[in-house]
N, C-alpha and C. Protein backbone atom coordinates (compact mmCIF):
# COMPACT_ATOMS: atom_id res chain seq x y z
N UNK A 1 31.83 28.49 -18.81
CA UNK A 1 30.96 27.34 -18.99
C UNK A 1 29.95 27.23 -17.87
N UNK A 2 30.63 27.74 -16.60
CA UNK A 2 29.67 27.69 -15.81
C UNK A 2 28.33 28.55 -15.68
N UNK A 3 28.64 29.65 -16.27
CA UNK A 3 27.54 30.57 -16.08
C UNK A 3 26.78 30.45 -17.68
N UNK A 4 27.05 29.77 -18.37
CA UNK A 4 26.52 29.49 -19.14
C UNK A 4 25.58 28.26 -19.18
N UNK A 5 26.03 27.46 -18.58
CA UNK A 5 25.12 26.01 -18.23
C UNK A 5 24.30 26.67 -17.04
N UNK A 6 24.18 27.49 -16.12
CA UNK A 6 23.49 28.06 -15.17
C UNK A 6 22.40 28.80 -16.12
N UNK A 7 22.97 29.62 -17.15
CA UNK A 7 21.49 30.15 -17.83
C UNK A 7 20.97 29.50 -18.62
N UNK A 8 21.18 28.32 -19.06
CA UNK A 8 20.27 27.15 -20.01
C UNK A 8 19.68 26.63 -18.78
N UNK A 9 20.31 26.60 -17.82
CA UNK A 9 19.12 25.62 -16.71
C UNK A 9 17.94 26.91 -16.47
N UNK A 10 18.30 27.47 -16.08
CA UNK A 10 17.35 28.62 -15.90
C UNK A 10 16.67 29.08 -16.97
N UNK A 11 17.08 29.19 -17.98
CA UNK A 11 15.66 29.06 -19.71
C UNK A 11 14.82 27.88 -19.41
N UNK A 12 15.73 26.49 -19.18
CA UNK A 12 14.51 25.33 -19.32
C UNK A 12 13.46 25.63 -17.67
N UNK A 13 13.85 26.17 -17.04
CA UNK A 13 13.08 26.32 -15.76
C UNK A 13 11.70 27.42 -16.23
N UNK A 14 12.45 28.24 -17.11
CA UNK A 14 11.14 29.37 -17.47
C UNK A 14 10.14 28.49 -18.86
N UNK A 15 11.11 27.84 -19.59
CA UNK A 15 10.62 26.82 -20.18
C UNK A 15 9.30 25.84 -19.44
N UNK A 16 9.60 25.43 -18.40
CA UNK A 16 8.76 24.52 -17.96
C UNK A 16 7.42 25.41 -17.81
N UNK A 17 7.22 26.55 -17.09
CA UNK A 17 6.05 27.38 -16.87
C UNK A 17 5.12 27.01 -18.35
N UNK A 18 6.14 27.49 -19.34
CA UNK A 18 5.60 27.64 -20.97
C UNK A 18 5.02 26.14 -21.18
N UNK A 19 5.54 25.42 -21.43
CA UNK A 19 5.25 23.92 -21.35
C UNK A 19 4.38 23.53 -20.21
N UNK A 20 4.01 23.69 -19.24
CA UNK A 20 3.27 23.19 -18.40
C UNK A 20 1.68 23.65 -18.83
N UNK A 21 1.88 25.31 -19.38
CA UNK A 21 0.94 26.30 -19.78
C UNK A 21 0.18 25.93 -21.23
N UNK A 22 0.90 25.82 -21.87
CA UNK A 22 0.64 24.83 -23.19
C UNK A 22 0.66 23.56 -23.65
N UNK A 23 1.19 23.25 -23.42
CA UNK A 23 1.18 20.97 -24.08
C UNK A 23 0.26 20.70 -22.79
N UNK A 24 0.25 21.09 -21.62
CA UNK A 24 -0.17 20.28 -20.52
C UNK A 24 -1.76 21.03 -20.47
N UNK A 25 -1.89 22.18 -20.96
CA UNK A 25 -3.26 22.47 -21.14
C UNK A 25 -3.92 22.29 -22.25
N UNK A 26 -3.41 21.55 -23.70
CA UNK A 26 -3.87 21.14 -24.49
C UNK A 26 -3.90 20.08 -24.49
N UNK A 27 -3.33 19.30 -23.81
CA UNK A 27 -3.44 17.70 -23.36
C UNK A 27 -5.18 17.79 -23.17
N UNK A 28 -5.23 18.72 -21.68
CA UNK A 28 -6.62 18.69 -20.94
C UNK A 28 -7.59 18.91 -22.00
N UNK A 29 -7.29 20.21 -23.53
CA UNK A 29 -8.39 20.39 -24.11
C UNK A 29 -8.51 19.43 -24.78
N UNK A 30 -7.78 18.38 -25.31
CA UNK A 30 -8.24 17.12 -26.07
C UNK A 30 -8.81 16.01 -25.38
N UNK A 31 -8.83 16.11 -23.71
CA UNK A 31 -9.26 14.93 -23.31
C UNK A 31 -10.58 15.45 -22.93
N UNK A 32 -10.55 16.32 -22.42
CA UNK A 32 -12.04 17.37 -22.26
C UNK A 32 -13.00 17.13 -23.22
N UNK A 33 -13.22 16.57 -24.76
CA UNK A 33 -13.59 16.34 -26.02
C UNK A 33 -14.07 15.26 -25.76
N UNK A 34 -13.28 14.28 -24.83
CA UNK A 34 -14.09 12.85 -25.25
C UNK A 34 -15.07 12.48 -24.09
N UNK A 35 -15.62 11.43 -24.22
CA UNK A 35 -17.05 10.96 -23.52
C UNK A 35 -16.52 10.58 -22.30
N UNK A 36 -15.41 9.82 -22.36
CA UNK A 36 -14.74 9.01 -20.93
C UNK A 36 -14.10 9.62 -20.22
N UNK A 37 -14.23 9.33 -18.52
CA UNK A 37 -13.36 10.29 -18.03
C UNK A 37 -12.19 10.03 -17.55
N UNK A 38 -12.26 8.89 -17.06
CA UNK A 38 -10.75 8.34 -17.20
C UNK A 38 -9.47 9.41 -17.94
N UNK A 39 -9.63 9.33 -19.05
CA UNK A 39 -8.47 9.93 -19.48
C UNK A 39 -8.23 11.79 -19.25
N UNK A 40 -9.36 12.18 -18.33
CA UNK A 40 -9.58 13.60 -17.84
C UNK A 40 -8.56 12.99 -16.74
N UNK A 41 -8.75 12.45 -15.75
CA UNK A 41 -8.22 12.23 -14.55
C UNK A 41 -6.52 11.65 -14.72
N UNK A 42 -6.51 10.72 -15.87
CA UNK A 42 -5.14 10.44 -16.16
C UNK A 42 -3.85 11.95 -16.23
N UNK A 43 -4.55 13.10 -17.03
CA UNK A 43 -3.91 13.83 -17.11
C UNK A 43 -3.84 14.38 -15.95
N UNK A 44 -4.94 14.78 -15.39
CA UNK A 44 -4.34 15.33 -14.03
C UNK A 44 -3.76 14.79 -13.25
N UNK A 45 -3.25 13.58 -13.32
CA UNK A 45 -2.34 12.54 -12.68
C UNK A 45 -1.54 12.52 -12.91
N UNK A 46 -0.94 13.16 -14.38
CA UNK A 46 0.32 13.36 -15.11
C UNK A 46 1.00 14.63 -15.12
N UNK A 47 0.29 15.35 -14.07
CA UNK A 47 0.38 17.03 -14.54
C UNK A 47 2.02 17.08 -13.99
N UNK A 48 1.61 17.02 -12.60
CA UNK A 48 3.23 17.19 -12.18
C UNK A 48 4.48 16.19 -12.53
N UNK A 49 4.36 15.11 -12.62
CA UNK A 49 5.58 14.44 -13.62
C UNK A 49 5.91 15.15 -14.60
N UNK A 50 4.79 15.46 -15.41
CA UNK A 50 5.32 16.08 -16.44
C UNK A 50 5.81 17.83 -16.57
N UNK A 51 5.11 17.91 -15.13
CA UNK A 51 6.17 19.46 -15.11
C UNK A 51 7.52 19.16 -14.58
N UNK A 52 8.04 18.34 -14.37
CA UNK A 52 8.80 17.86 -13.53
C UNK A 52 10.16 17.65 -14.44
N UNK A 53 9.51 16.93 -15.77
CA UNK A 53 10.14 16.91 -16.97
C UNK A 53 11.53 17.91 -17.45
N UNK A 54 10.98 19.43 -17.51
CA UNK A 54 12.17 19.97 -18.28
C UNK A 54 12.98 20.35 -16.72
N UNK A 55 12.93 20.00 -16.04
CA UNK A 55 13.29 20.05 -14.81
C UNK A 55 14.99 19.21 -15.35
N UNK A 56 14.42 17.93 -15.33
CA UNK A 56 15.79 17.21 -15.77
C UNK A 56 16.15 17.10 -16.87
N UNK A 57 15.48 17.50 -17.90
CA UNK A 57 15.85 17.68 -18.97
C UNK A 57 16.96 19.29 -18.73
N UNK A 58 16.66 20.53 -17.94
CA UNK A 58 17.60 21.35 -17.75
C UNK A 58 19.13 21.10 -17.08
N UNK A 59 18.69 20.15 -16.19
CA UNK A 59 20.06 19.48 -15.32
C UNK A 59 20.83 18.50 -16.01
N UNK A 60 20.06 17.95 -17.11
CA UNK A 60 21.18 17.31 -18.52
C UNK A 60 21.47 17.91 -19.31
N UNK A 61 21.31 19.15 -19.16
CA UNK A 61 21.77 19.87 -20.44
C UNK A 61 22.94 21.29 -19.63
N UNK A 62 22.57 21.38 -18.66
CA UNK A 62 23.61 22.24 -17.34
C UNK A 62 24.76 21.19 -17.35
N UNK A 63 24.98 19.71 -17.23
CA UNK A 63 25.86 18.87 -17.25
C UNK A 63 26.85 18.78 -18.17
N UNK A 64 25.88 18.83 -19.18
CA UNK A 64 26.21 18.60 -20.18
C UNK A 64 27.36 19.76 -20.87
N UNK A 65 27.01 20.57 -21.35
CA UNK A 65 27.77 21.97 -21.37
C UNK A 65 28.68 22.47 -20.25
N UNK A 66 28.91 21.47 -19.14
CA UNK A 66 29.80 22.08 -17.97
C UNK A 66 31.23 21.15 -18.46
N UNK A 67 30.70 20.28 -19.29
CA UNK A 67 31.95 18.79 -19.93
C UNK A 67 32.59 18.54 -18.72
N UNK A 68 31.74 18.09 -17.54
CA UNK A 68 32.84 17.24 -16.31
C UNK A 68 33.55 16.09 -16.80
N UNK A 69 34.59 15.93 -16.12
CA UNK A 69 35.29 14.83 -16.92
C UNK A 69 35.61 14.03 -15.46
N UNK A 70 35.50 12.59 -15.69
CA UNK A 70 36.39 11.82 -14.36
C UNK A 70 34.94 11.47 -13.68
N UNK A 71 35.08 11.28 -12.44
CA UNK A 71 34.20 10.97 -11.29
C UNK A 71 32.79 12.15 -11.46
N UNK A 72 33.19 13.35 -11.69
CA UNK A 72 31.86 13.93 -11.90
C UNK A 72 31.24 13.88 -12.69
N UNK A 73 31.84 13.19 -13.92
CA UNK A 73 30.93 12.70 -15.33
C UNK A 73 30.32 12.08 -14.91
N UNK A 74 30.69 10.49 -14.14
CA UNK A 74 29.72 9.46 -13.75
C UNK A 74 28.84 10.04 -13.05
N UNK A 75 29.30 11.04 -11.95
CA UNK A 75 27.89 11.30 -10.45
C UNK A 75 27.53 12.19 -11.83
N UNK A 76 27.56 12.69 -12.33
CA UNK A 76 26.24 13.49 -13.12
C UNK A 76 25.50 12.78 -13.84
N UNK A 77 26.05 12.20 -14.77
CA UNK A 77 25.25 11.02 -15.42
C UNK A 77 24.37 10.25 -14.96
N UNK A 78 24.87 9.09 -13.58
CA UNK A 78 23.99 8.26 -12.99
C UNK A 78 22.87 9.39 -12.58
N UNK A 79 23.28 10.65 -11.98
CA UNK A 79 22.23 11.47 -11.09
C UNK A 79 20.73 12.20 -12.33
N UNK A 80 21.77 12.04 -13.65
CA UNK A 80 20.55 12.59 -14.51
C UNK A 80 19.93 11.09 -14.78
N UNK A 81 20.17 9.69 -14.93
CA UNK A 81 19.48 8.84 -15.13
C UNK A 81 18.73 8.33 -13.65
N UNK A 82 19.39 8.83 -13.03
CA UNK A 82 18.54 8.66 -11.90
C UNK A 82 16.78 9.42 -11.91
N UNK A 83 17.23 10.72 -11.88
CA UNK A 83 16.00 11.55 -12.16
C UNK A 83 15.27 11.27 -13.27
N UNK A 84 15.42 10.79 -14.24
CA UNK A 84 14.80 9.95 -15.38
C UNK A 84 14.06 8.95 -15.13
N UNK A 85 14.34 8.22 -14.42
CA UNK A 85 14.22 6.72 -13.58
C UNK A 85 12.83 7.49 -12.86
N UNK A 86 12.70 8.43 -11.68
CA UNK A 86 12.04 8.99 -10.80
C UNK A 86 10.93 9.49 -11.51
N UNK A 87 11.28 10.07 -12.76
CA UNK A 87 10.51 10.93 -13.41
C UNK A 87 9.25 9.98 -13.76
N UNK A 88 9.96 8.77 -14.22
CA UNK A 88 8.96 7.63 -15.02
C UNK A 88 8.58 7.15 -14.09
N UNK A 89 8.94 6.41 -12.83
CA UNK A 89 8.00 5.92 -12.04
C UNK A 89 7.07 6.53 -11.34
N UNK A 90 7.25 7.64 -10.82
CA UNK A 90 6.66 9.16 -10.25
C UNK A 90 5.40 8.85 -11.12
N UNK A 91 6.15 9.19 -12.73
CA UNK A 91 4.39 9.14 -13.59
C UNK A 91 3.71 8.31 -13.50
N UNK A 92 3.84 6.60 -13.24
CA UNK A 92 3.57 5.92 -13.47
C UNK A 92 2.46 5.23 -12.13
N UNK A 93 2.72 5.61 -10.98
CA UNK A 93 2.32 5.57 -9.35
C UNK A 93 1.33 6.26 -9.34
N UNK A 94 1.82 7.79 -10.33
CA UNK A 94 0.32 8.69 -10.40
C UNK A 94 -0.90 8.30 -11.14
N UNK A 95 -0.45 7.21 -12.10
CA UNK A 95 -1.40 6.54 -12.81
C UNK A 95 -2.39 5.67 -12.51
N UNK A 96 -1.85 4.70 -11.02
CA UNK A 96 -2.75 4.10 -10.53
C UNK A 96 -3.48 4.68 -9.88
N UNK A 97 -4.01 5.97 -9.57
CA UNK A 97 -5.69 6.73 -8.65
C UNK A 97 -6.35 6.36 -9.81
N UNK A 98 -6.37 7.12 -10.78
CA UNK A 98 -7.20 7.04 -12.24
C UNK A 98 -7.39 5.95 -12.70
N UNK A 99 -6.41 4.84 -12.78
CA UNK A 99 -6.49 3.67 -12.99
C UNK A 99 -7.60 2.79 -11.92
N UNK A 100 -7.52 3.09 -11.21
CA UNK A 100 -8.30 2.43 -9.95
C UNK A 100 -9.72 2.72 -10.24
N UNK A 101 -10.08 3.20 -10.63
CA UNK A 101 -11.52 3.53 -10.98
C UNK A 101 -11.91 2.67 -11.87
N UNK A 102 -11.03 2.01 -12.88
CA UNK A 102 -11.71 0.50 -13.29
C UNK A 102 -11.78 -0.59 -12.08
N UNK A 103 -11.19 -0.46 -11.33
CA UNK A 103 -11.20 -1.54 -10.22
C UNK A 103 -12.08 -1.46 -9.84
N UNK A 104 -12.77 0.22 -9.68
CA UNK A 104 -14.03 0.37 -8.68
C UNK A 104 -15.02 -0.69 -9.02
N UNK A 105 -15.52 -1.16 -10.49
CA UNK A 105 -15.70 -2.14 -10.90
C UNK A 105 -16.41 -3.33 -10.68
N UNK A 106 -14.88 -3.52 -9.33
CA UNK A 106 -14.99 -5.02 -9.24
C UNK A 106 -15.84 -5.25 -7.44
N UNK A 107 -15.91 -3.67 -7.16
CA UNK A 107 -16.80 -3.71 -5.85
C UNK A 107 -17.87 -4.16 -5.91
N UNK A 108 -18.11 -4.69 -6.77
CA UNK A 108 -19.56 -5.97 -6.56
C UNK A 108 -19.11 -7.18 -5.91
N UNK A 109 -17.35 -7.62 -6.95
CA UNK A 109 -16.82 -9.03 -6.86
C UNK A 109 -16.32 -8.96 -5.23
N UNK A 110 -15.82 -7.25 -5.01
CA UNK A 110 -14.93 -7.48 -3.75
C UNK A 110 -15.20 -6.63 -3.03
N UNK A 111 -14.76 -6.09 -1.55
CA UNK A 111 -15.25 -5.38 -1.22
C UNK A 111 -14.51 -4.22 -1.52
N UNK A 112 -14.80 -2.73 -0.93
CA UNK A 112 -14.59 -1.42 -1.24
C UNK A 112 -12.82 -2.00 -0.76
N UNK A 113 -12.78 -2.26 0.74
CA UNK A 113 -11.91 -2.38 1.14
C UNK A 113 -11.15 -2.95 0.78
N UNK A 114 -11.26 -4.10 -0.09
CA UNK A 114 -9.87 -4.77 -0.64
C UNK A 114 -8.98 -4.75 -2.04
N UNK A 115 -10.30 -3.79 -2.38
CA UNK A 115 -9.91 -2.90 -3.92
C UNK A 115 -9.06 -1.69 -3.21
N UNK A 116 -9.38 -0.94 -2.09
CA UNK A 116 -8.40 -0.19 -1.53
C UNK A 116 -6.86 -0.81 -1.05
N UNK A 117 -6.75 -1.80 -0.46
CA UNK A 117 -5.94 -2.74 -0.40
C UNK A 117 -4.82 -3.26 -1.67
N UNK A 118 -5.61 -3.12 -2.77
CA UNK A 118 -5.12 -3.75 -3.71
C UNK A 118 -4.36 -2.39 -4.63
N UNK A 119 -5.00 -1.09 -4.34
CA UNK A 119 -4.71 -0.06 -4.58
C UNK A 119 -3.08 0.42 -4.07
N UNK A 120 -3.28 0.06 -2.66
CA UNK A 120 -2.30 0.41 -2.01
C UNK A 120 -0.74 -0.46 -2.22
N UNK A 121 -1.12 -1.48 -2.30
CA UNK A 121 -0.19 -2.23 -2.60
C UNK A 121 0.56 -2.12 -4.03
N UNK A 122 -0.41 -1.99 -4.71
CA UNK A 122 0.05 -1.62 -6.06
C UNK A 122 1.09 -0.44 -6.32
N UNK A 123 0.51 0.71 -5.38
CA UNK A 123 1.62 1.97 -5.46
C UNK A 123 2.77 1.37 -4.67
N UNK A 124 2.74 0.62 -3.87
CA UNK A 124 4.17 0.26 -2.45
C UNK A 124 4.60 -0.78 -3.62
N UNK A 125 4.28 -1.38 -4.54
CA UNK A 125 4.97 -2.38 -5.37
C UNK A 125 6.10 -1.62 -6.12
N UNK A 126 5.26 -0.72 -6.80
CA UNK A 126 5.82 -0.07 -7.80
C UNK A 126 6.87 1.34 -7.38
N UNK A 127 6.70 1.64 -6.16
CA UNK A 127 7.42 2.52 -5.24
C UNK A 127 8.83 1.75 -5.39
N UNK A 128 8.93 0.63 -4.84
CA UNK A 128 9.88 -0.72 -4.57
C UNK A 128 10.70 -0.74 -5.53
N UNK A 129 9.86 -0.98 -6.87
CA UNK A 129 10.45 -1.43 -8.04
C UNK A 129 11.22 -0.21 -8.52
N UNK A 130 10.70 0.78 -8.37
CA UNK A 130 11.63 2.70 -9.21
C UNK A 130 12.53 2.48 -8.32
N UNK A 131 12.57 2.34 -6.57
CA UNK A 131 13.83 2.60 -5.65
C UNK A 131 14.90 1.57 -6.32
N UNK A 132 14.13 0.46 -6.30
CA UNK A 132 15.76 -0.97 -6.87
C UNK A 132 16.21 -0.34 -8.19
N UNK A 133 14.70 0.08 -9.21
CA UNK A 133 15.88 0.61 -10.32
C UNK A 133 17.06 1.36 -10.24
N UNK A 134 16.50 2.84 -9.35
CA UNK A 134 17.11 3.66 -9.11
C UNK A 134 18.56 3.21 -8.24
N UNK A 135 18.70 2.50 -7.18
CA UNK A 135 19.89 1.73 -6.82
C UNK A 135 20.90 1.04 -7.52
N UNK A 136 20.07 0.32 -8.43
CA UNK A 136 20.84 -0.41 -9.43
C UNK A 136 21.36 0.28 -10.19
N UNK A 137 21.55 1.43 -11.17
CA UNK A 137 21.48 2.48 -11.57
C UNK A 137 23.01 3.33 -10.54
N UNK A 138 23.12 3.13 -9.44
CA UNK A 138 24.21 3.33 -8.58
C UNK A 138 24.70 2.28 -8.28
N UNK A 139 24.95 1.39 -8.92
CA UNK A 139 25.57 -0.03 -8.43
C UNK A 139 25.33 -1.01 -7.34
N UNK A 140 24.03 -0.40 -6.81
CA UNK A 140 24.09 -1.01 -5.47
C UNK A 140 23.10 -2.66 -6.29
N UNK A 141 23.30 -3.97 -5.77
CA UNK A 141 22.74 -4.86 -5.85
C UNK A 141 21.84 -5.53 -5.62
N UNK A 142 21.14 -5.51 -5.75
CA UNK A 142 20.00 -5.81 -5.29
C UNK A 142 19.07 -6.89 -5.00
N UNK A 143 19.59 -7.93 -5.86
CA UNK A 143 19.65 -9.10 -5.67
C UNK A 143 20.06 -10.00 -3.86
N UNK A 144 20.92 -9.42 -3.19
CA UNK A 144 21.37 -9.84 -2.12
C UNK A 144 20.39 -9.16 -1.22
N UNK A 145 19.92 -7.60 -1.11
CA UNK A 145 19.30 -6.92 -0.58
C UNK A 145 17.57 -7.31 -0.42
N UNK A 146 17.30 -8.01 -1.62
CA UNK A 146 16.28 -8.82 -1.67
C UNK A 146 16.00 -9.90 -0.87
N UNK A 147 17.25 -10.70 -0.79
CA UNK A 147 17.79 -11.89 0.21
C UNK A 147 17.07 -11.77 1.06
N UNK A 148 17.59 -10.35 1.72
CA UNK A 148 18.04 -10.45 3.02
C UNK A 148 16.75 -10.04 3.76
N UNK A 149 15.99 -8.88 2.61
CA UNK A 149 14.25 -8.68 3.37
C UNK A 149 13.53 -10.23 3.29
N UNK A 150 14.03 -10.86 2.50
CA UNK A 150 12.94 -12.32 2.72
C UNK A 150 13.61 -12.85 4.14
N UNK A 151 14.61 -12.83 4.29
CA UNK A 151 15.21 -13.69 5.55
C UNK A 151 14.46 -13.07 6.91
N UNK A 152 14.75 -11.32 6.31
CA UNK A 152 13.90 -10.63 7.44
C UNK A 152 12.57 -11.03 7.65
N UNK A 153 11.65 -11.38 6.46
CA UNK A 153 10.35 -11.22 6.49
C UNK A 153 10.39 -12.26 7.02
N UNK A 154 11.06 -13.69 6.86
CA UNK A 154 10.43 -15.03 7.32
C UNK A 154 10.39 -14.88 8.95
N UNK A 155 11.55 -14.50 9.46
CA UNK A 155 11.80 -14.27 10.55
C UNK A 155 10.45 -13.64 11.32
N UNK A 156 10.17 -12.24 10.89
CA UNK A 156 9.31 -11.74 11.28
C UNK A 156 7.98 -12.63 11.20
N UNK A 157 7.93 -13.16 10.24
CA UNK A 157 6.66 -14.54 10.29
C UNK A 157 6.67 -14.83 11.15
N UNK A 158 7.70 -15.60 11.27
CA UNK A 158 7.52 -16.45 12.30
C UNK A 158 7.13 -16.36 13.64
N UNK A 159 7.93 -15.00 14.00
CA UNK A 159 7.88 -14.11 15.36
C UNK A 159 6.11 -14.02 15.44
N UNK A 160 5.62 -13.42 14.69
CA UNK A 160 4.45 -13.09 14.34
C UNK A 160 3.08 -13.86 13.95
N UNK A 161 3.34 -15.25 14.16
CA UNK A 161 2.35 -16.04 13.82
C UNK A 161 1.23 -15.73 13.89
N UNK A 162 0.79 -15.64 15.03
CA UNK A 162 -0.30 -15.24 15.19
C UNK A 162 -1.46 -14.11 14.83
N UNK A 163 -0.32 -13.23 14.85
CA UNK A 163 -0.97 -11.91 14.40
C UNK A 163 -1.38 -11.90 12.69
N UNK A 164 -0.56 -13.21 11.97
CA UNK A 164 -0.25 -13.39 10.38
C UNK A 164 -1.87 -13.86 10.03
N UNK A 165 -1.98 -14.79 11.67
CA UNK A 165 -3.15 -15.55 11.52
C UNK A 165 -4.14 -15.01 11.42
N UNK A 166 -4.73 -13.65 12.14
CA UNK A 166 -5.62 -13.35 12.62
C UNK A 166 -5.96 -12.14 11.48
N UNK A 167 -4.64 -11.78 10.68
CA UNK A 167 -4.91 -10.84 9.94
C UNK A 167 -5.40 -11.21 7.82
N UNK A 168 -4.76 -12.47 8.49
CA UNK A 168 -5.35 -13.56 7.21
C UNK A 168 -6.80 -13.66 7.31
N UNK A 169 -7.23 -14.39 8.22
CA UNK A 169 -8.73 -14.71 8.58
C UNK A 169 -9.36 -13.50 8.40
N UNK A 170 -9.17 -11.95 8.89
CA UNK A 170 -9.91 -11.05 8.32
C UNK A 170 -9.44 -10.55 6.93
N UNK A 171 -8.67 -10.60 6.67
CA UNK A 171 -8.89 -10.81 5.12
C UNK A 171 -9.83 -11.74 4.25
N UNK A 172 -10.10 -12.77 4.76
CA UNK A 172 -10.97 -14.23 4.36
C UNK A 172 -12.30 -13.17 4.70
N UNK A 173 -12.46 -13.16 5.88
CA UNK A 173 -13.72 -12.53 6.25
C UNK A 173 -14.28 -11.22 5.16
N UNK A 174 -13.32 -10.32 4.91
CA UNK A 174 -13.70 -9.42 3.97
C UNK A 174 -14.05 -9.64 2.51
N UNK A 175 -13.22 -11.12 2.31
CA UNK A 175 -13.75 -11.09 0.94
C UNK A 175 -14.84 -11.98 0.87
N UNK A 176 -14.98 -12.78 2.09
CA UNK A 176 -16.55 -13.06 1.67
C UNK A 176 -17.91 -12.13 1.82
């Protein structure tokens, strides 16, 4: 079983070349077709998630055919929904560069800098949000862990007044 789930992982690995080579370059020739470019740049934003794909799709199917039973069923399981979890947010983080170019947009309303700002935050949001999934997903809670960065953060406020102050006001300053 073992050397058998070792050469299905290793097909989907030669698999991925094939698939990366085809679906992911006919992706490009259909978006290549249209007027907007956005969806040129989306794909190349998607390239590596989605090579990334039969990646875990090989390590659920190596699992799978190995039939662990007990404690290594679960660590395999959570570890393939884990990488599932990664896979989708991974894609999804890569989405905001391309995405951001509607924001560019709003550099009339705001400045360069706080559309960069808003950029950045957006990926550290959504970074945040895949790690808690991914935790939760291992039982860890997250709810308390949440707690405890606000308790941290107030703290640090507080410690920090000033600096909260000064970094507010240039924020004010930039967006006028």
């Amino acid at each position: 079983r073992i050397v058998f789930a070792v050469v299905v992982f290793a097909l989907l690995l030669v698999a991925r070349g094939i698939f990366s080579r085809f679906f992911i370059g006919w992706l490009k020739r259909i978006v290549k077709r249209t007027r907007i470019q956005i969806d040129d740049h989306m794909v190349d934003a998607l390239e590596k998630p989605l090579r990334f794909a039969p990646i875990v799709l090989g390590f659920f199917a190596a699992t799978e055919l190995l039939q662990l039973e007990g404690v290594f069923d679960t660590l395999a399981l959570r570890l393939t929904k884990s990488l599932i979890v990664f896979t989708l947010f991974w894609g999804v983080v890569a989405l905001v560069d391309p995405l951001s170019r509607i924001l560019s947009g709003l550099r009339g309303l705001l400045s360069s800098t706080m559309v960069e700002w808003i950029i950045k935050a957006l990926k550290i949001l959504l970074g945040f949000i895949g790690a808690a999934a991914i935790l939760e997903l291992w039982g860890v809670e997250i709810g308390p862990l949440i707690a405890g960065l606000g308790l941290f953060g107030l703290a640090g406020a507080l410690a920090a007044q000033d600096l909260f102050k000064n970094l507010l006001s240039g924020v004010l300053i930039l967006a006028e």
